[in-house]
C-alpha atoms as a PDB file:
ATOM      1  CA  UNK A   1       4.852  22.331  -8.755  1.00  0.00           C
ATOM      2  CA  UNK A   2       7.709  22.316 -11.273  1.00  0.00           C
ATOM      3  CA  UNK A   3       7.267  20.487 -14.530  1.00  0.00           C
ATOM      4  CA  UNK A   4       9.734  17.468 -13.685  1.00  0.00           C
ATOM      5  CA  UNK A   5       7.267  16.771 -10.794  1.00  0.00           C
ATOM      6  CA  UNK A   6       4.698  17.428 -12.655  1.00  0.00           C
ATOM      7  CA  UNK A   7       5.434  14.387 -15.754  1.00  0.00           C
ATOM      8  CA  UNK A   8       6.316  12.247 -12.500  1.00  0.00           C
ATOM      9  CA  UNK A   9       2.940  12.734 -11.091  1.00  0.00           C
ATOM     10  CA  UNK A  10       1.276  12.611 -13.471  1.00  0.00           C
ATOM     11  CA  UNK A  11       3.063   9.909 -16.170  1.00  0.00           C
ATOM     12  CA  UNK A  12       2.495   6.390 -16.447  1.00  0.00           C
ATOM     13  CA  UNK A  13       5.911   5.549 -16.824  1.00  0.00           C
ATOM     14  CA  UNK A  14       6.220   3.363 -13.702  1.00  0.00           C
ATOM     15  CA  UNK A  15       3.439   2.718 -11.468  1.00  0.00           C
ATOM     16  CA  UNK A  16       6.119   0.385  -9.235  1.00  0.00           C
ATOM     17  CA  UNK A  17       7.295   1.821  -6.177  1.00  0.00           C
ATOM     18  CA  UNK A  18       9.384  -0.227  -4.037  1.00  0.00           C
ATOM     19  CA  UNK A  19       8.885  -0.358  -0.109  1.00  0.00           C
ATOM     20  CA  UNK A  20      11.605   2.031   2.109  1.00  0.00           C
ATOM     21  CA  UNK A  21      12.805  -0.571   3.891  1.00  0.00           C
ATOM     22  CA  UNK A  22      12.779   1.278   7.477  1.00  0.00           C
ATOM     23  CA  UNK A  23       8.994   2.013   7.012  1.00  0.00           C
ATOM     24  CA  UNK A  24       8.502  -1.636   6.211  1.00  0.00           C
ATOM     25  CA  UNK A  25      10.500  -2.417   9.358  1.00  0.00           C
ATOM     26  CA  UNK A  26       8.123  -0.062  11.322  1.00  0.00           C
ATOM     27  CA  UNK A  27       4.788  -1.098   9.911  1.00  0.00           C
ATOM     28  CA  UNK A  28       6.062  -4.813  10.776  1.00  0.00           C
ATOM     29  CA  UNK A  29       6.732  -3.511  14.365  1.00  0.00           C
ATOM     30  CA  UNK A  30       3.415  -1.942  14.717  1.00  0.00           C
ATOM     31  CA  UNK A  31       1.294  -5.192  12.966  1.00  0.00           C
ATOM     32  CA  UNK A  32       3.388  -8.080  13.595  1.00  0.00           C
ATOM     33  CA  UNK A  33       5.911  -9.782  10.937  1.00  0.00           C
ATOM     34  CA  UNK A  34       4.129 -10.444   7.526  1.00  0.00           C
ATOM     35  CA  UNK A  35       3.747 -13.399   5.405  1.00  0.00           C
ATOM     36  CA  UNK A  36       2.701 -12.407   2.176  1.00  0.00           C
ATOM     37  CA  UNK A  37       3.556  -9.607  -0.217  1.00  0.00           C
ATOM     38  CA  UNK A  38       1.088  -9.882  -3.083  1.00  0.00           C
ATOM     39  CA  UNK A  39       2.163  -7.678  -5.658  1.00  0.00           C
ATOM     40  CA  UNK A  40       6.353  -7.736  -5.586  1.00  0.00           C
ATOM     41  CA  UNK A  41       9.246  -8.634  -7.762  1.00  0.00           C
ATOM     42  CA  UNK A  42      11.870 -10.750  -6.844  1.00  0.00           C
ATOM     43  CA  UNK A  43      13.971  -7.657  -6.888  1.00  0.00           C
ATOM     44  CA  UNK A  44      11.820  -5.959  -3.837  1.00  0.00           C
ATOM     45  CA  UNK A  45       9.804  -8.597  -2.610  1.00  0.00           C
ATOM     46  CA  UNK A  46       9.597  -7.808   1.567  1.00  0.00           C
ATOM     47  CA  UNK A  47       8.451 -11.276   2.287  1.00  0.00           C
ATOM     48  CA  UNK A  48       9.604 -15.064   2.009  1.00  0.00           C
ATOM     49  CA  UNK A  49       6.482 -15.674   0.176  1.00  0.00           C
ATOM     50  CA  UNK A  50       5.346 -12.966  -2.435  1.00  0.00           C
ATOM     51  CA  UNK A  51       3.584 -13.300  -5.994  1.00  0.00           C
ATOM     52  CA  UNK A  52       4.774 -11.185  -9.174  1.00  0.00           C
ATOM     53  CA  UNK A  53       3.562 -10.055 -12.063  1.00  0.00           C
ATOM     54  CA  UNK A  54       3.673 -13.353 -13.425  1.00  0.00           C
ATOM     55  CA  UNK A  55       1.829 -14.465 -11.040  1.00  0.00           C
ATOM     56  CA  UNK A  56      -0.745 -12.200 -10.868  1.00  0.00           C
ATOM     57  CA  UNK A  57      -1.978 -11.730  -7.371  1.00  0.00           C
ATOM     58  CA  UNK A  58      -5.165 -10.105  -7.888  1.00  0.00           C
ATOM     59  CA  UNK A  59      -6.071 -13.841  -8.997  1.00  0.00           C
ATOM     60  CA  UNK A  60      -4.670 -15.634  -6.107  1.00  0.00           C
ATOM     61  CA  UNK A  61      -5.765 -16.142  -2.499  1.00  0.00           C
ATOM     62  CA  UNK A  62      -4.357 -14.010   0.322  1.00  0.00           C
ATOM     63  CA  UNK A  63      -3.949 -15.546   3.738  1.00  0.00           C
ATOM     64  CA  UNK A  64      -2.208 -14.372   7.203  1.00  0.00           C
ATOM     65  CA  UNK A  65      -0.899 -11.131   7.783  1.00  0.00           C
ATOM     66  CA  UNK A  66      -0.269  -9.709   4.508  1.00  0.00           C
ATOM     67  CA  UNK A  67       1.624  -6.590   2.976  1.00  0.00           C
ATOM     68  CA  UNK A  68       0.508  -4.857  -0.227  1.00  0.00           C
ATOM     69  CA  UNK A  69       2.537  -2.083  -2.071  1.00  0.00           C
ATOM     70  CA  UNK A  70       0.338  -2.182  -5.452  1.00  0.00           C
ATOM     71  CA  UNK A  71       1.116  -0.806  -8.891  1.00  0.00           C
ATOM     72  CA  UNK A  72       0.029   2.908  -8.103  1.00  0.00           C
ATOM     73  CA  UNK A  73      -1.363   2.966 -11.863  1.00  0.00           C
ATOM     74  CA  UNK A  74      -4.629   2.752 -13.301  1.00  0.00           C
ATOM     75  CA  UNK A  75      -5.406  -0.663 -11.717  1.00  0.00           C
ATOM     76  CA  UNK A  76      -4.750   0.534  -7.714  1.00  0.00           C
ATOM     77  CA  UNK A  77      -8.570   0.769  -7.398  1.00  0.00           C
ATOM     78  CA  UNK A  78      -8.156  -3.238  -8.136  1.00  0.00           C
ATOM     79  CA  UNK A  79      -5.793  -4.239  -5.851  1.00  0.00           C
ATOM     80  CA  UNK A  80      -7.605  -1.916  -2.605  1.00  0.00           C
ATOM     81  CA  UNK A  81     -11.094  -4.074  -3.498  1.00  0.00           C
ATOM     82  CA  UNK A  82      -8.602  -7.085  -3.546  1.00  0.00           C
ATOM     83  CA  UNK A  83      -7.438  -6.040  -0.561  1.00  0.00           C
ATOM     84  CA  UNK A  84     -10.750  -5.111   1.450  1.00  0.00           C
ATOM     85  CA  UNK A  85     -12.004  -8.419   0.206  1.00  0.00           C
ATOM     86  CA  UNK A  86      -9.457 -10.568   0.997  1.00  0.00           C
ATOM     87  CA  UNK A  87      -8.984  -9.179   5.030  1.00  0.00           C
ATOM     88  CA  UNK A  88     -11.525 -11.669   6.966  1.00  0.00           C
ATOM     89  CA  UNK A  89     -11.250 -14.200   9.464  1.00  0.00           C
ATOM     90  CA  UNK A  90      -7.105 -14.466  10.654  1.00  0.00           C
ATOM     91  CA  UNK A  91      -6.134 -12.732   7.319  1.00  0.00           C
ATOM     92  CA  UNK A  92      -5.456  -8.940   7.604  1.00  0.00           C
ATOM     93  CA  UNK A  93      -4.395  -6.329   5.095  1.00  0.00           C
ATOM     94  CA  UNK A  94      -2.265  -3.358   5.797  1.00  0.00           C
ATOM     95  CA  UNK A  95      -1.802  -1.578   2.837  1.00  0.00           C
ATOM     96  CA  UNK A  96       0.845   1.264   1.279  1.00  0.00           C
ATOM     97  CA  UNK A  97      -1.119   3.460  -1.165  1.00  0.00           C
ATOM     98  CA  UNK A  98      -1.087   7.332  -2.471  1.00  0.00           C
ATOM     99  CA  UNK A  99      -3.135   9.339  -0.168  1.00  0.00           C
ATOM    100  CA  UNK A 100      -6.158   9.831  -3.441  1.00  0.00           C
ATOM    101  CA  UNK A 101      -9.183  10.295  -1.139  1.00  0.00           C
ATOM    102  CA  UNK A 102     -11.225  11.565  -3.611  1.00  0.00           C
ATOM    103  CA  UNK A 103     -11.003   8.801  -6.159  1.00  0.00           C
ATOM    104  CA  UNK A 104     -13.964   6.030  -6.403  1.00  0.00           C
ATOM    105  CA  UNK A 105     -12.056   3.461  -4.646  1.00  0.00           C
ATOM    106  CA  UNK A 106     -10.840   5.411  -1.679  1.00  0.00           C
ATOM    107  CA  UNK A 107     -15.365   6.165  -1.085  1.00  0.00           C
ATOM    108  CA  UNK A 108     -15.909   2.643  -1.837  1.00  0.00           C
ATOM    109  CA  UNK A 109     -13.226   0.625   0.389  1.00  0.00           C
ATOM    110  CA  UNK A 110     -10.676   2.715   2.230  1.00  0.00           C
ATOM    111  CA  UNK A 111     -13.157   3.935   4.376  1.00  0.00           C
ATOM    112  CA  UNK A 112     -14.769   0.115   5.324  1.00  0.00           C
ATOM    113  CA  UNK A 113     -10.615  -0.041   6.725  1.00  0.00           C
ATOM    114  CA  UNK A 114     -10.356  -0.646  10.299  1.00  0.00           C
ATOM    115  CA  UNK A 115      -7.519   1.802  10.313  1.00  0.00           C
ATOM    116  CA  UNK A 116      -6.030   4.590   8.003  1.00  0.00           C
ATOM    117  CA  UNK A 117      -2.902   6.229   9.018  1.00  0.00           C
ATOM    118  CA  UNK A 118      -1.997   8.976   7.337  1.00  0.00           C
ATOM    119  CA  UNK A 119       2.012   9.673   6.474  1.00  0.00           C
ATOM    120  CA  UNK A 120       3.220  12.868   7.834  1.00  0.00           C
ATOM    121  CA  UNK A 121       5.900  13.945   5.672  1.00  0.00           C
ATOM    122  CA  UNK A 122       6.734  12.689   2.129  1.00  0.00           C
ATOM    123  CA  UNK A 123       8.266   8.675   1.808  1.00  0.00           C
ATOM    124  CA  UNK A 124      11.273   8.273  -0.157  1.00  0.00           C
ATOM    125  CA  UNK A 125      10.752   5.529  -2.446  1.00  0.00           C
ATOM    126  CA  UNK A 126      13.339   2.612  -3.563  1.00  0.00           C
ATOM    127  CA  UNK A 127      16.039   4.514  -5.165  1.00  0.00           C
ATOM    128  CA  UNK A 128      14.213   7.568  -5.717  1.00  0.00           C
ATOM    129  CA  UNK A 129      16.618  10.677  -5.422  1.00  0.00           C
ATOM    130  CA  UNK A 130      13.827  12.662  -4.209  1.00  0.00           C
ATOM    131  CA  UNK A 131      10.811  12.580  -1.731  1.00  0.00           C
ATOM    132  CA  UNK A 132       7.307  11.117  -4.023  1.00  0.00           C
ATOM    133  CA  UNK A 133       5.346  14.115  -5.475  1.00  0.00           C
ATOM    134  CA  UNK A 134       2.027  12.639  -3.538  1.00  0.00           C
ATOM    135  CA  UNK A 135       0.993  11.724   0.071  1.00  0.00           C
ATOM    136  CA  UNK A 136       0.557   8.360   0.889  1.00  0.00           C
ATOM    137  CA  UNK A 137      -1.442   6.510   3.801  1.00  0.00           C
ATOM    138  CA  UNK A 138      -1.299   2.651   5.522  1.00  0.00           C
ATOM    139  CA  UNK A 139      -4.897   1.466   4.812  1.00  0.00           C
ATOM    140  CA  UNK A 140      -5.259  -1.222   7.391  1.00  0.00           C
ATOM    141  CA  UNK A 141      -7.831  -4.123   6.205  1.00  0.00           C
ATOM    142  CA  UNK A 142      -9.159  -6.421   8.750  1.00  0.00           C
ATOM    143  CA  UNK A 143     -12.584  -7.644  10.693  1.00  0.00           C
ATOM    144  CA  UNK A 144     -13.857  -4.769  11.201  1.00  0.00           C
ATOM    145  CA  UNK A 145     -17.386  -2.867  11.233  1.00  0.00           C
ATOM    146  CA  UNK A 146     -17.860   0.741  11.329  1.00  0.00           C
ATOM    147  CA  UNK A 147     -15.784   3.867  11.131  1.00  0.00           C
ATOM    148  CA  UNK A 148     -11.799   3.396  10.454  1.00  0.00           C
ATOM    149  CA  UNK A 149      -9.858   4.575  13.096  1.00  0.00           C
ATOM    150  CA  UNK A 150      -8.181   7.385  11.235  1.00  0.00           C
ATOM    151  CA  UNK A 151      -4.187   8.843  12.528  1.00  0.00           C
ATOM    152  CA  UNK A 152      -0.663   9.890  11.084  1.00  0.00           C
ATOM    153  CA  UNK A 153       2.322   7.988  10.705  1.00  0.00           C
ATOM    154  CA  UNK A 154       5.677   9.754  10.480  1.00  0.00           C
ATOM    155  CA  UNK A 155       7.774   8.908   7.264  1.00  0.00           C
ATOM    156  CA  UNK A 156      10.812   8.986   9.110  1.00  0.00           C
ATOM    157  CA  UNK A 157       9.574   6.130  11.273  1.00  0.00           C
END
């Protein structure tokens, strides 16, 4: 790993990264179109509705079929419980998120999902010249009981 990708990896100088707008497209193809988009800007929201920073979606309630891109900093392990929490009843939670299975929240709540779909191949990220320096996985959050189902997704989808 070369020391550019290294400082991007590992740095904490954006935890933001926006949605490729094909793999949105796919993922709403696959669950059905979403309503809500939690954590966005209005500069990369995906949905009509969508709360910012401002706004602080970890504090407000989640209904319908919602899409969540978090901040892929220190608070991620917030925004999965969020997430795993807020997926019951008609509201489901299908989830873009680094591919970290050995972190805390991955044990805790990534594997109560009802899916996990791993991304073959690295995404591309908003304007990002290059490919992201980590995997990343759809974490699908719904009624559910049991194991996840667990598959790949292609990044070029």
């Amino acid at each position: 790993m070369d020391k550019q990708t290294q400082r991007t990896m590992f740095s904490s100088a954006t935890d933001n990264w926006a949605t490729p707008q094909h793999f949105f497209d796919a993922l709403e193809r696959m669950y059905g179109k979403f309503d809500l988009d939690p954590c966005a800007s209005a500069d990369n929201a995906k949905c009509q509705r969508y709360f910012t920073k401002d706004d602080n979606g970890l504090a407000q309630t989640w209904s319908g079929n919602v899409f969540c891109n978090p901040p892929y900093g220190r608070v991620i392990g917030d925004w999965v419980e969020k997430s795993y929490r807020m997926a019951t009843g008609d509201t489901t939670v299908v989830m873009l998120i680094p591919a970290r299975t050995d972190t805390k929240y991955w044990h805790d709540y990534v594997m109560k999902a009802k899916q996990i779909l791993f991304v073959k191949g690295r995404l591309r990220f908003g304007d990002g010249r290059g490919s992201a320096p980590f995997p990343s996985a759809v974490v699908v959050f719904g009624d559910h009981e049991g194991t996840p189902s667990v598959g790949t997704i292609s990044s070029k989808t």
